[in-house]
PDB file of N, CA and C in Angstrom:
ATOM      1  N   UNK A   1       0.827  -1.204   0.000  1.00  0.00           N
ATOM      2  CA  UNK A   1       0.000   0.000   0.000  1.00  0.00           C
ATOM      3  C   UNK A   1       0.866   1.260   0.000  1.00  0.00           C
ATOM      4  N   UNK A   2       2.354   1.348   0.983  1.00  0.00           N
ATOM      5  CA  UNK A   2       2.629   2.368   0.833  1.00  0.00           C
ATOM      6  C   UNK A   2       3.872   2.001   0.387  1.00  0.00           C
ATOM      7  N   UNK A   3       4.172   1.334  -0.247  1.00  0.00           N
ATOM      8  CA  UNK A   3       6.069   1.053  -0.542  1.00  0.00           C
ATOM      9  C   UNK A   3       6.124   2.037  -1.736  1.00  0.00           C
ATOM     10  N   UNK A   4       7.623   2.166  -1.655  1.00  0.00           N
ATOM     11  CA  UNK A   4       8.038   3.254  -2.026  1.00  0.00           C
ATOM     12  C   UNK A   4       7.583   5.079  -1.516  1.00  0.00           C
ATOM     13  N   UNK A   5       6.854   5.286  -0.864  1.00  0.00           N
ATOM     14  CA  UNK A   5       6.381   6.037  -0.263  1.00  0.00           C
ATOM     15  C   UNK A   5       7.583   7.423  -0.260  1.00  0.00           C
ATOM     16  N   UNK A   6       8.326   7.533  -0.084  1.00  0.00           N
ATOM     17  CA  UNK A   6       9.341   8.335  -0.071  1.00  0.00           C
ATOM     18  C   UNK A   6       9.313   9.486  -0.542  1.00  0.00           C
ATOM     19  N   UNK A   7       9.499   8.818  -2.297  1.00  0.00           N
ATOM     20  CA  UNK A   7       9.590  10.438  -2.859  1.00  0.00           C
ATOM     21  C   UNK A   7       7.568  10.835  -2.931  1.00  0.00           C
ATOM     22  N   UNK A   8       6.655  10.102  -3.214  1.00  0.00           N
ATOM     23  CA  UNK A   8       5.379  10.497  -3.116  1.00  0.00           C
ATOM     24  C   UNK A   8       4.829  11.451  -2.042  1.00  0.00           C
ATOM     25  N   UNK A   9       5.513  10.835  -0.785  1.00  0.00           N
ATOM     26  CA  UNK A   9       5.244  11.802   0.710  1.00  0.00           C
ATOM     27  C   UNK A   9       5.785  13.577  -0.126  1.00  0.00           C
ATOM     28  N   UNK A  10       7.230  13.125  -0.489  1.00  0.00           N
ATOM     29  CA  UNK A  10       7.945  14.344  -0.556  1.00  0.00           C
ATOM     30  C   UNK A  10       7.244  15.573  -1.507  1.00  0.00           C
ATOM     31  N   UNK A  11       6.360  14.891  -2.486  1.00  0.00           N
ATOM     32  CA  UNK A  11       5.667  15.242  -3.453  1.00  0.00           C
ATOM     33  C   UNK A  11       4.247  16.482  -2.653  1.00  0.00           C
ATOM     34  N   UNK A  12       3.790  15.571  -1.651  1.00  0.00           N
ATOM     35  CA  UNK A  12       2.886  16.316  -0.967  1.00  0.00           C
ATOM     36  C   UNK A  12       3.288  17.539  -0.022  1.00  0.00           C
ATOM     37  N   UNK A  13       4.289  16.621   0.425  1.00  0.00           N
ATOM     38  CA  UNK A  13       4.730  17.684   1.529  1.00  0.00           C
ATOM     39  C   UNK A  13       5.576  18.867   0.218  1.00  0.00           C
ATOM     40  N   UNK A  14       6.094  18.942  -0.258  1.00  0.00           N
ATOM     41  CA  UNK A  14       6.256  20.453  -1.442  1.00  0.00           C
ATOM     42  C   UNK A  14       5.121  21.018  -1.462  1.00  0.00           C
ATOM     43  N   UNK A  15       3.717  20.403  -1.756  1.00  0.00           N
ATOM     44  CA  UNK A  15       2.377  20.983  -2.387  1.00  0.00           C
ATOM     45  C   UNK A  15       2.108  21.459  -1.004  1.00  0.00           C
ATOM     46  N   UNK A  16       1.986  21.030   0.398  1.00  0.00           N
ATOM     47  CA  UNK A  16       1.932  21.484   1.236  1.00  0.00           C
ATOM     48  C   UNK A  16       2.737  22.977   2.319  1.00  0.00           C
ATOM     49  N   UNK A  17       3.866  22.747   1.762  1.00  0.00           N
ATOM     50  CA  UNK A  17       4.791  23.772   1.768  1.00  0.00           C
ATOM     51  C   UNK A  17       4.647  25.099   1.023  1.00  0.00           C
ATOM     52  N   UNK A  18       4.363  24.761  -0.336  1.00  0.00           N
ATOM     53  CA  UNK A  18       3.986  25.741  -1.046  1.00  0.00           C
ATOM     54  C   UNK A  18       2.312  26.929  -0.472  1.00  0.00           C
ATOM     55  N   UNK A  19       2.259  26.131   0.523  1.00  0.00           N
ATOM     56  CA  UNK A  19       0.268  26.919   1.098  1.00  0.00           C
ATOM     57  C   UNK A  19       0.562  27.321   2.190  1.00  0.00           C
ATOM     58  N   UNK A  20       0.443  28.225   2.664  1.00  0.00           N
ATOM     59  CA  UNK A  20       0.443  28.798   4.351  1.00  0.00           C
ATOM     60  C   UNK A  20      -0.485  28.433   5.342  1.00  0.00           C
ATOM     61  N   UNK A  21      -1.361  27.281   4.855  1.00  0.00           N
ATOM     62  CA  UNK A  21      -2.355  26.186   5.485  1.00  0.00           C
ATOM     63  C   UNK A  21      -3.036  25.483   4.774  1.00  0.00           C
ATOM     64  N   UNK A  22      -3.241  23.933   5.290  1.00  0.00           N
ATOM     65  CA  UNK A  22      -3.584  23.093   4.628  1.00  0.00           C
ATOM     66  C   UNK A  22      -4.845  23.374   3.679  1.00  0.00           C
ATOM     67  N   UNK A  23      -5.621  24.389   4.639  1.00  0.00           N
ATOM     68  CA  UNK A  23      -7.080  24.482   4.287  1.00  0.00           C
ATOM     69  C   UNK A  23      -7.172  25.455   2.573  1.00  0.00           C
ATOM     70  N   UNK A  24      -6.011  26.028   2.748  1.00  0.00           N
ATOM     71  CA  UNK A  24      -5.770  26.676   1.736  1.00  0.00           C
ATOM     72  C   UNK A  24      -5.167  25.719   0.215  1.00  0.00           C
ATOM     73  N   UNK A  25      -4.834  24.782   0.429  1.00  0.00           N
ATOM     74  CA  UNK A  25      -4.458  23.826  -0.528  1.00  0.00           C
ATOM     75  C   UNK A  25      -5.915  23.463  -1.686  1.00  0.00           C
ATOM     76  N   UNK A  26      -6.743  23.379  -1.014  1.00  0.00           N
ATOM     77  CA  UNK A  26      -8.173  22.708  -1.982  1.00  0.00           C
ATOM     78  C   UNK A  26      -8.215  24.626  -2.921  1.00  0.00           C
ATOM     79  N   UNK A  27      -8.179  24.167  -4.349  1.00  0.00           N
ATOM     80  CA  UNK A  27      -8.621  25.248  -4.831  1.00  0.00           C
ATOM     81  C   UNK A  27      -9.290  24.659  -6.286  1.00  0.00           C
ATOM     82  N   UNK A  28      -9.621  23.586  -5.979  1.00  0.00           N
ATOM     83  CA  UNK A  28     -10.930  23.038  -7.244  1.00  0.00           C
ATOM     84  C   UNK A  28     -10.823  21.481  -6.900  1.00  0.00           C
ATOM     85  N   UNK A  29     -11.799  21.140  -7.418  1.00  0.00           N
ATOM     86  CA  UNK A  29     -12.167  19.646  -7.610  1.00  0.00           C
ATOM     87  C   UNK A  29     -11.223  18.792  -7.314  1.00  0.00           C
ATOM     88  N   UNK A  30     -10.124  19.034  -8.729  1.00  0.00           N
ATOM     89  CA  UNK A  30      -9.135  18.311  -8.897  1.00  0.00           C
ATOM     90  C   UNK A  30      -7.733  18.353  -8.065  1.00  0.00           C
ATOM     91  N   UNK A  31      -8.241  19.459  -7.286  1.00  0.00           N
ATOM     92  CA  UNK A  31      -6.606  19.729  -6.617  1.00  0.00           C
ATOM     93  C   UNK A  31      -7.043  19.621  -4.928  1.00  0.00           C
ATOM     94  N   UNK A  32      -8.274  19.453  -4.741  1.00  0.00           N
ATOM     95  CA  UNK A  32      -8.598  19.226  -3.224  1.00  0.00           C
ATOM     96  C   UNK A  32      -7.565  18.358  -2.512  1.00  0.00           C
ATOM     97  N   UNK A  33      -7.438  18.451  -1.286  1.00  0.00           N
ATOM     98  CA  UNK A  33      -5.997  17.940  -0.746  1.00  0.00           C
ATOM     99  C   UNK A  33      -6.225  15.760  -1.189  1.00  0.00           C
ATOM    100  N   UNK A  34      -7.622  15.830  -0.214  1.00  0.00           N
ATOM    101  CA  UNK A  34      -7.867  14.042  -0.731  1.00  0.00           C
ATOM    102  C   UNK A  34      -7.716  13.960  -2.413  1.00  0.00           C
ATOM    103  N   UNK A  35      -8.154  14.697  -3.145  1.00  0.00           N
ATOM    104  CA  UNK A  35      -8.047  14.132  -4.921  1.00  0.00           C
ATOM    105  C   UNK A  35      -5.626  14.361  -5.127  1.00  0.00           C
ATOM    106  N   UNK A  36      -5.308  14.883  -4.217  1.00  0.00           N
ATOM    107  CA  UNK A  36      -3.834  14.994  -4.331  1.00  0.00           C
ATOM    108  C   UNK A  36      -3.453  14.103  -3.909  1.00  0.00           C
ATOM    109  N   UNK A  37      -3.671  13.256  -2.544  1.00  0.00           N
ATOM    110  CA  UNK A  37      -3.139  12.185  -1.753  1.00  0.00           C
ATOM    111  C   UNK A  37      -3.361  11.371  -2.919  1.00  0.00           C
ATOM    112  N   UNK A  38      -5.130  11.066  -3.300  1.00  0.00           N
ATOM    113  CA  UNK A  38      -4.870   9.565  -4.040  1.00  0.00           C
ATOM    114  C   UNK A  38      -4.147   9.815  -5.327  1.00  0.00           C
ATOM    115  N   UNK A  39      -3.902  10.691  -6.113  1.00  0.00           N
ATOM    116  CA  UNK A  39      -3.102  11.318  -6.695  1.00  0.00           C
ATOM    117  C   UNK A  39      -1.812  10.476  -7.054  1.00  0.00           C
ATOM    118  N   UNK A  40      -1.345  10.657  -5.477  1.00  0.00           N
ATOM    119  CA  UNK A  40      -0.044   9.707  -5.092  1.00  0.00           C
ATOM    120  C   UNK A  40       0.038   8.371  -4.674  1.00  0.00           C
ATOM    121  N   UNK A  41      -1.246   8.420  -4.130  1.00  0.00           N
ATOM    122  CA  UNK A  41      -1.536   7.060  -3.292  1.00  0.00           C
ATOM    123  C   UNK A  41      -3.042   6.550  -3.835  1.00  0.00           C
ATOM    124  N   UNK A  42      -2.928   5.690  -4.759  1.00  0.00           N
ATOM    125  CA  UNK A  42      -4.502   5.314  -5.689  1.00  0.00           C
ATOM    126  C   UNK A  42      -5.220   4.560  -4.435  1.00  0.00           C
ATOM    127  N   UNK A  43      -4.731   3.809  -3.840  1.00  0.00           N
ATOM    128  CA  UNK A  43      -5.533   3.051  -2.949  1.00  0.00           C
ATOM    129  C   UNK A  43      -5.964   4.391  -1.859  1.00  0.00           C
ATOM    130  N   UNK A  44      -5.651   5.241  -1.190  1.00  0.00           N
ATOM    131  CA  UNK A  44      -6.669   6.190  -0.575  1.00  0.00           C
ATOM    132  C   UNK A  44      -7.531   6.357  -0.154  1.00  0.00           C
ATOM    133  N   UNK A  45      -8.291   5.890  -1.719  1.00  0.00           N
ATOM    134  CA  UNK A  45      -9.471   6.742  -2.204  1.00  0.00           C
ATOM    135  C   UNK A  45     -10.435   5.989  -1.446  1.00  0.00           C
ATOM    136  N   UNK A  46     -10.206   4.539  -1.573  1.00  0.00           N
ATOM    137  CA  UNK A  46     -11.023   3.242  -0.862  1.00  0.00           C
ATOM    138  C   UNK A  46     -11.041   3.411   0.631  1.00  0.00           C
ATOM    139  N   UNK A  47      -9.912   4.160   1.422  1.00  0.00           N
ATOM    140  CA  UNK A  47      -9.566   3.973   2.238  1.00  0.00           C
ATOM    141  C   UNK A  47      -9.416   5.271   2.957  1.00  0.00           C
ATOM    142  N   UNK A  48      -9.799   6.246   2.708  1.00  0.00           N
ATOM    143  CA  UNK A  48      -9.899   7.394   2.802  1.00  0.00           C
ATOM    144  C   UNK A  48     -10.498   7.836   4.519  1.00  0.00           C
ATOM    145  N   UNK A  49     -12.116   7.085   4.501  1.00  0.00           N
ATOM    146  CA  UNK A  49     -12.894   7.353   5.455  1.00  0.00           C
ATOM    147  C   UNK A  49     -12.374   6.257   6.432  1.00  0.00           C
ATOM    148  N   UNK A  50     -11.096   5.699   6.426  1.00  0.00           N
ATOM    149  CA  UNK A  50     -10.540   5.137   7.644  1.00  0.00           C
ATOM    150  C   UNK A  50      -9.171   5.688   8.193  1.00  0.00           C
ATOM    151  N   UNK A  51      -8.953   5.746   7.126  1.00  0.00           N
ATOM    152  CA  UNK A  51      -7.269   6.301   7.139  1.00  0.00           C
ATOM    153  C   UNK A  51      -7.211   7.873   7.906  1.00  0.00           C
ATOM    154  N   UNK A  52      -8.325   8.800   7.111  1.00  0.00           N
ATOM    155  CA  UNK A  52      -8.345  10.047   7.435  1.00  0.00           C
ATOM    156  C   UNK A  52      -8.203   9.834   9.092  1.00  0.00           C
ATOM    157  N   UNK A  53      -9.809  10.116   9.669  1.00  0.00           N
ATOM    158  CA  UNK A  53      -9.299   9.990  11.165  1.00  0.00           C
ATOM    159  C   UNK A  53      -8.317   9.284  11.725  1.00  0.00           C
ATOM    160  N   UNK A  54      -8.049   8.191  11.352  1.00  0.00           N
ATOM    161  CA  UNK A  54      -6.510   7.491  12.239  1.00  0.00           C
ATOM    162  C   UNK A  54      -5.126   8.900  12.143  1.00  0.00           C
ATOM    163  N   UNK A  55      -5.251   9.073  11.159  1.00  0.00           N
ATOM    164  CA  UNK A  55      -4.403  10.125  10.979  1.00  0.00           C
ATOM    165  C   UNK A  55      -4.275  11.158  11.681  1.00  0.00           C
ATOM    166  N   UNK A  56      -5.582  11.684  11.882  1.00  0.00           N
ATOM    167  CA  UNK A  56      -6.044  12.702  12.869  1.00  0.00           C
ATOM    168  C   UNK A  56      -6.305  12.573  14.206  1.00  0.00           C
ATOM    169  N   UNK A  57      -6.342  11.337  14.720  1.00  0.00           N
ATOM    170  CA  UNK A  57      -6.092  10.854  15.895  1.00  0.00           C
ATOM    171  C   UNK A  57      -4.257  10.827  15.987  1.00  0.00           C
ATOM    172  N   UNK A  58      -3.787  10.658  15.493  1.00  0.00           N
ATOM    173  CA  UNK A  58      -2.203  10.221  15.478  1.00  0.00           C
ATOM    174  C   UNK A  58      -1.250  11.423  15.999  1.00  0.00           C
ATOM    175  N   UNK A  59      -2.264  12.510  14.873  1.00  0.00           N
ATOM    176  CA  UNK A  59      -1.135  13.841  14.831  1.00  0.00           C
ATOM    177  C   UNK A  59      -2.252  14.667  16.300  1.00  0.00           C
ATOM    178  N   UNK A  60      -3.133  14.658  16.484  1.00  0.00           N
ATOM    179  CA  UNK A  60      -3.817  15.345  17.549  1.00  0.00           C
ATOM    180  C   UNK A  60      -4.758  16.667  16.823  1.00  0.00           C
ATOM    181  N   UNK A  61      -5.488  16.831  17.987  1.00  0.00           N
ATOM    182  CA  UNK A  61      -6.388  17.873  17.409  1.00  0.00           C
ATOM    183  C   UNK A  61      -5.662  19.255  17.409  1.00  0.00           C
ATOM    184  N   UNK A  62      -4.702  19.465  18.664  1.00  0.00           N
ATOM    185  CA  UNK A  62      -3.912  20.873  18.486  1.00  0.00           C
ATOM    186  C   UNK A  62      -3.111  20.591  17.220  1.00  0.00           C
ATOM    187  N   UNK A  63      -2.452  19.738  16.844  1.00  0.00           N
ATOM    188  CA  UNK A  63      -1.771  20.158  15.595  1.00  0.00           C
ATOM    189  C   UNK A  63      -2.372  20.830  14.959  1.00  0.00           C
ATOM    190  N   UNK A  64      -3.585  19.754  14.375  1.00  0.00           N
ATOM    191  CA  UNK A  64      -4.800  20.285  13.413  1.00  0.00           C
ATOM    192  C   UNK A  64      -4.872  21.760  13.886  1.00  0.00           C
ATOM    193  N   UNK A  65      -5.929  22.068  14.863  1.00  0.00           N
ATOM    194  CA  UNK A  65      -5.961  23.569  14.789  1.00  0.00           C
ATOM    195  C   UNK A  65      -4.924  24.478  14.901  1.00  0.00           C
ATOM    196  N   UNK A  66      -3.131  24.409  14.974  1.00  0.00           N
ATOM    197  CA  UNK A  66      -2.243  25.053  15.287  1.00  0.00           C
ATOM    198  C   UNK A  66      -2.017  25.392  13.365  1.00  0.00           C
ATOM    199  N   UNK A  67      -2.502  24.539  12.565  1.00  0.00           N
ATOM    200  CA  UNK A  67      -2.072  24.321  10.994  1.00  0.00           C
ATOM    201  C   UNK A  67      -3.500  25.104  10.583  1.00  0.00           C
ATOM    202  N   UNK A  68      -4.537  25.042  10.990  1.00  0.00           N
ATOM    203  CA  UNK A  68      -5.701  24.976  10.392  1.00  0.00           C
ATOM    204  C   UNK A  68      -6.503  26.050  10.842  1.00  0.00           C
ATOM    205  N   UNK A  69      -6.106  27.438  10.832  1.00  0.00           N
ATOM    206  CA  UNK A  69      -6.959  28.952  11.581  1.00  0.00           C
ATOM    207  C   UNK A  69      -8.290  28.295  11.328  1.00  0.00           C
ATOM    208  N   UNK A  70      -9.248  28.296  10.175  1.00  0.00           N
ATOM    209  CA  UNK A  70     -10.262  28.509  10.260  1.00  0.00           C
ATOM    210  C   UNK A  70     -10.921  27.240  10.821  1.00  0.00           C
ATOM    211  N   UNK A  71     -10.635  25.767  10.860  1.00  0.00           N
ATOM    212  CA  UNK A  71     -10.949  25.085  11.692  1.00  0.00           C
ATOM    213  C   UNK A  71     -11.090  25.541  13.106  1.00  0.00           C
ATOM    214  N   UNK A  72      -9.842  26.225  13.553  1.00  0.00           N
ATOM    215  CA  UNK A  72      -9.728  25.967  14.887  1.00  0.00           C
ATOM    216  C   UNK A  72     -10.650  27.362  15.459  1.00  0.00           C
ATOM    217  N   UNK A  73     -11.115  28.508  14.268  1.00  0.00           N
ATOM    218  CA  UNK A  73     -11.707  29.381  14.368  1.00  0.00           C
ATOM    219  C   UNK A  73     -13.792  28.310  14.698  1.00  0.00           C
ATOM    220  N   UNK A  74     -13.545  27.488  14.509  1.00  0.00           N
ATOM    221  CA  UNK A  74     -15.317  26.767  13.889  1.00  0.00           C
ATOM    222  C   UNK A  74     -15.022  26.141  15.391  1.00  0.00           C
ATOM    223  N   UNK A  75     -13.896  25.405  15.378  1.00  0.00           N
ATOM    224  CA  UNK A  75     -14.100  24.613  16.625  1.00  0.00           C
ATOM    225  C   UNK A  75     -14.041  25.225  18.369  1.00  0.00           C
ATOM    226  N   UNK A  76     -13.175  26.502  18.189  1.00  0.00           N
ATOM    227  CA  UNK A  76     -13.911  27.268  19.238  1.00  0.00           C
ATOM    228  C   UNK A  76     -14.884  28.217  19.647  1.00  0.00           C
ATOM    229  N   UNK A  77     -16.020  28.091  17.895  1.00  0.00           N
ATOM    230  CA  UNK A  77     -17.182  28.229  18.264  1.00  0.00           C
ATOM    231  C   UNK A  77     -17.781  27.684  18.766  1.00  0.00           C
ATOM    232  N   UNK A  78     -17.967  26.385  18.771  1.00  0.00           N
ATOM    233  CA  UNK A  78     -17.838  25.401  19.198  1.00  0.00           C
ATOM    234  C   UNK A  78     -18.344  25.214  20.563  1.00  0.00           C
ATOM    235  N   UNK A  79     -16.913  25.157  21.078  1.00  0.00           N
ATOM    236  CA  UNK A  79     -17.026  25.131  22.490  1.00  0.00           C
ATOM    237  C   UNK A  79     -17.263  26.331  22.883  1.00  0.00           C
ATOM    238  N   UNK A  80     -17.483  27.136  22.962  1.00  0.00           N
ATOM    239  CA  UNK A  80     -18.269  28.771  23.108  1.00  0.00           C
ATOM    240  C   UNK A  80     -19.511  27.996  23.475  1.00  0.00           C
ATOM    241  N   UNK A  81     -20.361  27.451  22.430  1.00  0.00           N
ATOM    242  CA  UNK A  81     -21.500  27.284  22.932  1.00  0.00           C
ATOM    243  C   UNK A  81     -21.951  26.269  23.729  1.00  0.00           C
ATOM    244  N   UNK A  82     -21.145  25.432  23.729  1.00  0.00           N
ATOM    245  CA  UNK A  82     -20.922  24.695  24.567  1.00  0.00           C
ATOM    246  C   UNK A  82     -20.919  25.207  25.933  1.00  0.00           C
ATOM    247  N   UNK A  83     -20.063  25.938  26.162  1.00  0.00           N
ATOM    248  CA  UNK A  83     -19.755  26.758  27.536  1.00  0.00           C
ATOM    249  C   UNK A  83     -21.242  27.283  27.809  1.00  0.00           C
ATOM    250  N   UNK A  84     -21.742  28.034  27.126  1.00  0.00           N
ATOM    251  CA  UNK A  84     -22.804  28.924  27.385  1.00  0.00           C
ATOM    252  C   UNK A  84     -24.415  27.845  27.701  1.00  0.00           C
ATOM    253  N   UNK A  85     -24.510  26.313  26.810  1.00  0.00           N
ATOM    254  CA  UNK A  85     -25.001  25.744  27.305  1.00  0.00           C
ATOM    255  C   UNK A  85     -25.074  25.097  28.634  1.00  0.00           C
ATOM    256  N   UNK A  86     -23.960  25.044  29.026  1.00  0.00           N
ATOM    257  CA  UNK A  86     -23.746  24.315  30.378  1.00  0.00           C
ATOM    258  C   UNK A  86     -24.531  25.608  31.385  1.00  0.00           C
ATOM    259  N   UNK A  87     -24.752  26.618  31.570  1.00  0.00           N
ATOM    260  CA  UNK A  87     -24.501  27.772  32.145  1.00  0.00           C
ATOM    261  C   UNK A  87     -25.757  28.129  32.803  1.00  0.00           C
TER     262      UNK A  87
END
């Protein structure tokens, strides 16, 4: 599934480098970050809605929102209302 992986990672991580956040990477159909992974990685696509969260469990949710302003902008709306429900 992932052999050779090497230079493909390296491939993303450039496309990733090149954006000042991930969220900023999707700029059509074809270039959305998942249509880039399977891109590199054809199996993915099958595997996508398992792989994704493991992934995101792996790296943590602060990464995510430390990479991701407007996520982390939604997700402490979030808990805002959260707070205000408890109250």
């Amino acid at each position: 599934f992932f052999e050779d992986a090497g230079p493909r990672i390296r491939r993303l991580k450039a496309i990733a480098s090149a954006h000042q956040s991930p969220e900023l990477i999707d700029d059509g159909q074809q270039t959305a970050p998942s249509k880039r992974i399977i891109a590199e990685f054809p199996d993915y696509g099958k595997a996508k809605a398992i792989i994704g969260p493991q992934v995101g469990k792996s790296i943590g949710i602060d990464a995510i929102r430390s990479k991701c302003p407007h996520f982390h902008c939604w997700v402490t709306n979030l808990e805002r209302l959260s707070e205000r429900e408890a109250m």
